[in-house]
C-alpha atoms as a PDB file:
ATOM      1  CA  UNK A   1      86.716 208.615  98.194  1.00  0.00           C
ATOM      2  CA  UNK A   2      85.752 205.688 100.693  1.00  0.00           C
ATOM      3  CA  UNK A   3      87.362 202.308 100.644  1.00  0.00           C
ATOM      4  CA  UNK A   4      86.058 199.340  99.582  1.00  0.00           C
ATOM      5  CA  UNK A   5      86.473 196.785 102.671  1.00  0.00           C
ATOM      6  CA  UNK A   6      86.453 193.096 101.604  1.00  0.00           C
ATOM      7  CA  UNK A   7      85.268 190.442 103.682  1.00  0.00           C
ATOM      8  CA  UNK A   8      87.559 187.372 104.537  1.00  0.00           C
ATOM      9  CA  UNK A   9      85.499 184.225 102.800  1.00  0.00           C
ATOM     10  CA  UNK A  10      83.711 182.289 104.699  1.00  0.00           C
ATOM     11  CA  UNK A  11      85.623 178.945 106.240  1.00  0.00           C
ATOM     12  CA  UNK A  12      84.460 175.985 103.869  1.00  0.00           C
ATOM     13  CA  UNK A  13      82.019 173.452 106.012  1.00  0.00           C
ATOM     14  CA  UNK A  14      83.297 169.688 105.264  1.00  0.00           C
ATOM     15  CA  UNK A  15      80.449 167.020 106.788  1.00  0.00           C
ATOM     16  CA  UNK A  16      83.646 164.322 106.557  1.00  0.00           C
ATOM     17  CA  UNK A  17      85.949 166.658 108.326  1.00  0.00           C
ATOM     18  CA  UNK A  18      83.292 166.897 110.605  1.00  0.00           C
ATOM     19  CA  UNK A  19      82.664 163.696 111.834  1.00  0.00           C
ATOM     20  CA  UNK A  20      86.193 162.770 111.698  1.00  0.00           C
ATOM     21  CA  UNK A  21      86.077 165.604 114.586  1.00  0.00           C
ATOM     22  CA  UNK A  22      83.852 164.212 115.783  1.00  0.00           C
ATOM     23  CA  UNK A  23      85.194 161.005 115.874  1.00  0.00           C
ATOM     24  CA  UNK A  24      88.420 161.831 117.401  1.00  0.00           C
ATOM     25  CA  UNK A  25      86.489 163.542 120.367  1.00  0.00           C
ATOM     26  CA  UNK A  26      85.171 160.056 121.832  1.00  0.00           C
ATOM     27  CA  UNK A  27      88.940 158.766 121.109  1.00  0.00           C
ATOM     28  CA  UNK A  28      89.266 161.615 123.758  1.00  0.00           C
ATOM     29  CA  UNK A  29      86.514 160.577 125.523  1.00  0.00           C
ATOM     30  CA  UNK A  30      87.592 157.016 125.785  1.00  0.00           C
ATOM     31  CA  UNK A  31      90.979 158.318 127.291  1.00  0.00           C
ATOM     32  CA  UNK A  32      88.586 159.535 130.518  1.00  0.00           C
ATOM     33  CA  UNK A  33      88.865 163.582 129.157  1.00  0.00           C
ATOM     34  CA  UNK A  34      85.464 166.116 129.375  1.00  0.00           C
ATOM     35  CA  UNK A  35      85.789 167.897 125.889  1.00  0.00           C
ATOM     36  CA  UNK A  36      84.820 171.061 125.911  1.00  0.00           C
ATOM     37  CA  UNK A  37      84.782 172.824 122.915  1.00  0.00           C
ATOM     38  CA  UNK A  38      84.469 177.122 123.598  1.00  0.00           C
ATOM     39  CA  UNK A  39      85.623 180.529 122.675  1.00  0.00           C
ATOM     40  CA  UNK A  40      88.628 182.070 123.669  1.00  0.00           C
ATOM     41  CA  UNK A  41      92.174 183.428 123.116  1.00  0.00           C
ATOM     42  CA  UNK A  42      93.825 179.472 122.588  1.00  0.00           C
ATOM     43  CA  UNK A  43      94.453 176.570 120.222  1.00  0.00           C
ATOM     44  CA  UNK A  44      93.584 174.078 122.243  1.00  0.00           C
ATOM     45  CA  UNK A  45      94.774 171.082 124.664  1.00  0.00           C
ATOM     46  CA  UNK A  46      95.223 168.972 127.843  1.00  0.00           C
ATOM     47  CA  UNK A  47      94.355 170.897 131.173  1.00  0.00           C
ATOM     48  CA  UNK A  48      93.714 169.964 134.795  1.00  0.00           C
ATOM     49  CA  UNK A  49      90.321 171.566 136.131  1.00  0.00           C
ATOM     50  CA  UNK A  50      90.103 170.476 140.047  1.00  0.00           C
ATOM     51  CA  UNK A  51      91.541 167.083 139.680  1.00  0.00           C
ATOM     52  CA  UNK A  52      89.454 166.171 136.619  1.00  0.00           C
ATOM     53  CA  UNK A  53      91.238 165.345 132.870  1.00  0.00           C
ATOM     54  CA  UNK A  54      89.835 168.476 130.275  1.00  0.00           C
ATOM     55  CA  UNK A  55      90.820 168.945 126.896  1.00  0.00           C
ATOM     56  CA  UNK A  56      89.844 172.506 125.364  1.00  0.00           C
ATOM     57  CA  UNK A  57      89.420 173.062 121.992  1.00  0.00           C
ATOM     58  CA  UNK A  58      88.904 176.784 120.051  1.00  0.00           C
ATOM     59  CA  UNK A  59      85.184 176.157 118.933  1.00  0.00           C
ATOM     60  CA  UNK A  60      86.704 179.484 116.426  1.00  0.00           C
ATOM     61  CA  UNK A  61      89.611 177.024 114.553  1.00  0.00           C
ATOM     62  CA  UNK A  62      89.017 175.637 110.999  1.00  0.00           C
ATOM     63  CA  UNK A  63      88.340 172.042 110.770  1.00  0.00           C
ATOM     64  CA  UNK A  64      91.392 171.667 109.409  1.00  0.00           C
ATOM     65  CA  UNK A  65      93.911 172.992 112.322  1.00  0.00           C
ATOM     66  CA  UNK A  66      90.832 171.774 114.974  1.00  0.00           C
ATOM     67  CA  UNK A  67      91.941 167.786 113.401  1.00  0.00           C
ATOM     68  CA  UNK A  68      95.210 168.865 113.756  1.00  0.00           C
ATOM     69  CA  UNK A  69      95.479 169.786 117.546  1.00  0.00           C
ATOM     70  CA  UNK A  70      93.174 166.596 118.533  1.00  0.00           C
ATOM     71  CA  UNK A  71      95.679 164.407 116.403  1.00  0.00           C
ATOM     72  CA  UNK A  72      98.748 165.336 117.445  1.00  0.00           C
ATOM     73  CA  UNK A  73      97.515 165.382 121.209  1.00  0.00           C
ATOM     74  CA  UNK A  74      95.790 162.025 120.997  1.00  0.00           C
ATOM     75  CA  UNK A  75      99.217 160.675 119.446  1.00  0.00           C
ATOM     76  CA  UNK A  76     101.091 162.391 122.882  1.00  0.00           C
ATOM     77  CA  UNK A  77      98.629 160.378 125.254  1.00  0.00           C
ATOM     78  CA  UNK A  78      98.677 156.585 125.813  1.00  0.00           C
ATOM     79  CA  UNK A  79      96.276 155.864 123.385  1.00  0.00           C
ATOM     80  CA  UNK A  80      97.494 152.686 122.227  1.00  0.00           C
ATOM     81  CA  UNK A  81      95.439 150.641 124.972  1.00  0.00           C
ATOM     82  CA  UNK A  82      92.463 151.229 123.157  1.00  0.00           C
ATOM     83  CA  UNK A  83      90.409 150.712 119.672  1.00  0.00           C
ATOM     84  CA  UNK A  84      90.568 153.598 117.370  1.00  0.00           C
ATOM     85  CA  UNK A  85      89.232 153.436 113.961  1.00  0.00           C
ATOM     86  CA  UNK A  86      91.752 152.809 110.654  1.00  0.00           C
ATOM     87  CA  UNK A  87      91.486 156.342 109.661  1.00  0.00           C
ATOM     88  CA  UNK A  88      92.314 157.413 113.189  1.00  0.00           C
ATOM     89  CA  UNK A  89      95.157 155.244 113.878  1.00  0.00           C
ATOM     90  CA  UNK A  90      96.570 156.116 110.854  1.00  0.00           C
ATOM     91  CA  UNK A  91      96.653 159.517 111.527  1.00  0.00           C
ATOM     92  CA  UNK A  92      98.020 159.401 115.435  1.00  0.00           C
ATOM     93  CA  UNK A  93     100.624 156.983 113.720  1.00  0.00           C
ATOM     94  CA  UNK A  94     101.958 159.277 110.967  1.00  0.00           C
ATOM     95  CA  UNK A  95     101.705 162.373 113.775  1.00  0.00           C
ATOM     96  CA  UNK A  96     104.066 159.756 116.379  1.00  0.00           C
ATOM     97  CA  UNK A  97     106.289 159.179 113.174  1.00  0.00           C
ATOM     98  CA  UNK A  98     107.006 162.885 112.154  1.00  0.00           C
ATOM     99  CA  UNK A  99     107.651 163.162 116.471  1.00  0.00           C
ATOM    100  CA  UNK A 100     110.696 160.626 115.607  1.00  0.00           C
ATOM    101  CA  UNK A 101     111.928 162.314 112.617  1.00  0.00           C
ATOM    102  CA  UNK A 102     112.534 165.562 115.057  1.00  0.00           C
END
C-alpha cells in the first residue's frame, strides 16, 4: 500500500510584515550596508566583502525569523545616530533590553 506524503503548508504572506522588512532594510541601508537578500545554507548577518559593509539575509526564512535577524543585528550596530521609525525603535530597544537581562 503506498503512503500518503503530506505537504508542509505554505508560509503565510503578511503585506505589514513585509514592509516592516522592508523598512528595516533602509535602517540597514542608512548604516552604509549593501543588503543582499539570496539563497543559501545561513540565517543571515554582518560580513566584510573586499572592504565593503554587507549584510546577508536567507531570501528562504519566514518573515517572522527574517524581522528577527535584521532586529537584533540593527540593535548590535550603532544605530542610535540616526532616525528610525517608532515601530522600529521600539523593537531594536526591547531586542538591546533582553541583551541586558542576559
Amino acid at each position: 500500500m503506498a503512503k500518503l506524503i503530506k505537504k508542509s503548508p505554505k508560509p503565510v504572506y503578511n503585506d505589514k510584515k513585509e514592509l516592516l522588512i522592508q523598512d528595516l532594510i533602509e535602517v540597514l541601508e542608512k548604516l552604509d550596508f549593501t543588503v543582499r537578500v539570496e539563497k543559501g545554507v545561513f540565517k543571515g548577518g554582518f560580513c566584510m566583502l573586499r572592504e565593503q559593509k554587507v549584510f546577508l539575509l536567507n531570501k528562504n526564512l519566514d518573515q517572522e525569523k527574517k524581522i528577527s535577524i535584521l532586529v537584533k543585528n540593527i540593535a548590535e550596530s550603532d544605530s542610535d545616530n540616526i532616525f528610525l521609525k517608532p515601530n522600529i525603535r521600539e523593537l531594536v530597544e526591547r531586542e538591546k533590553g533582553s541583551e541586558k537581562l542576559l
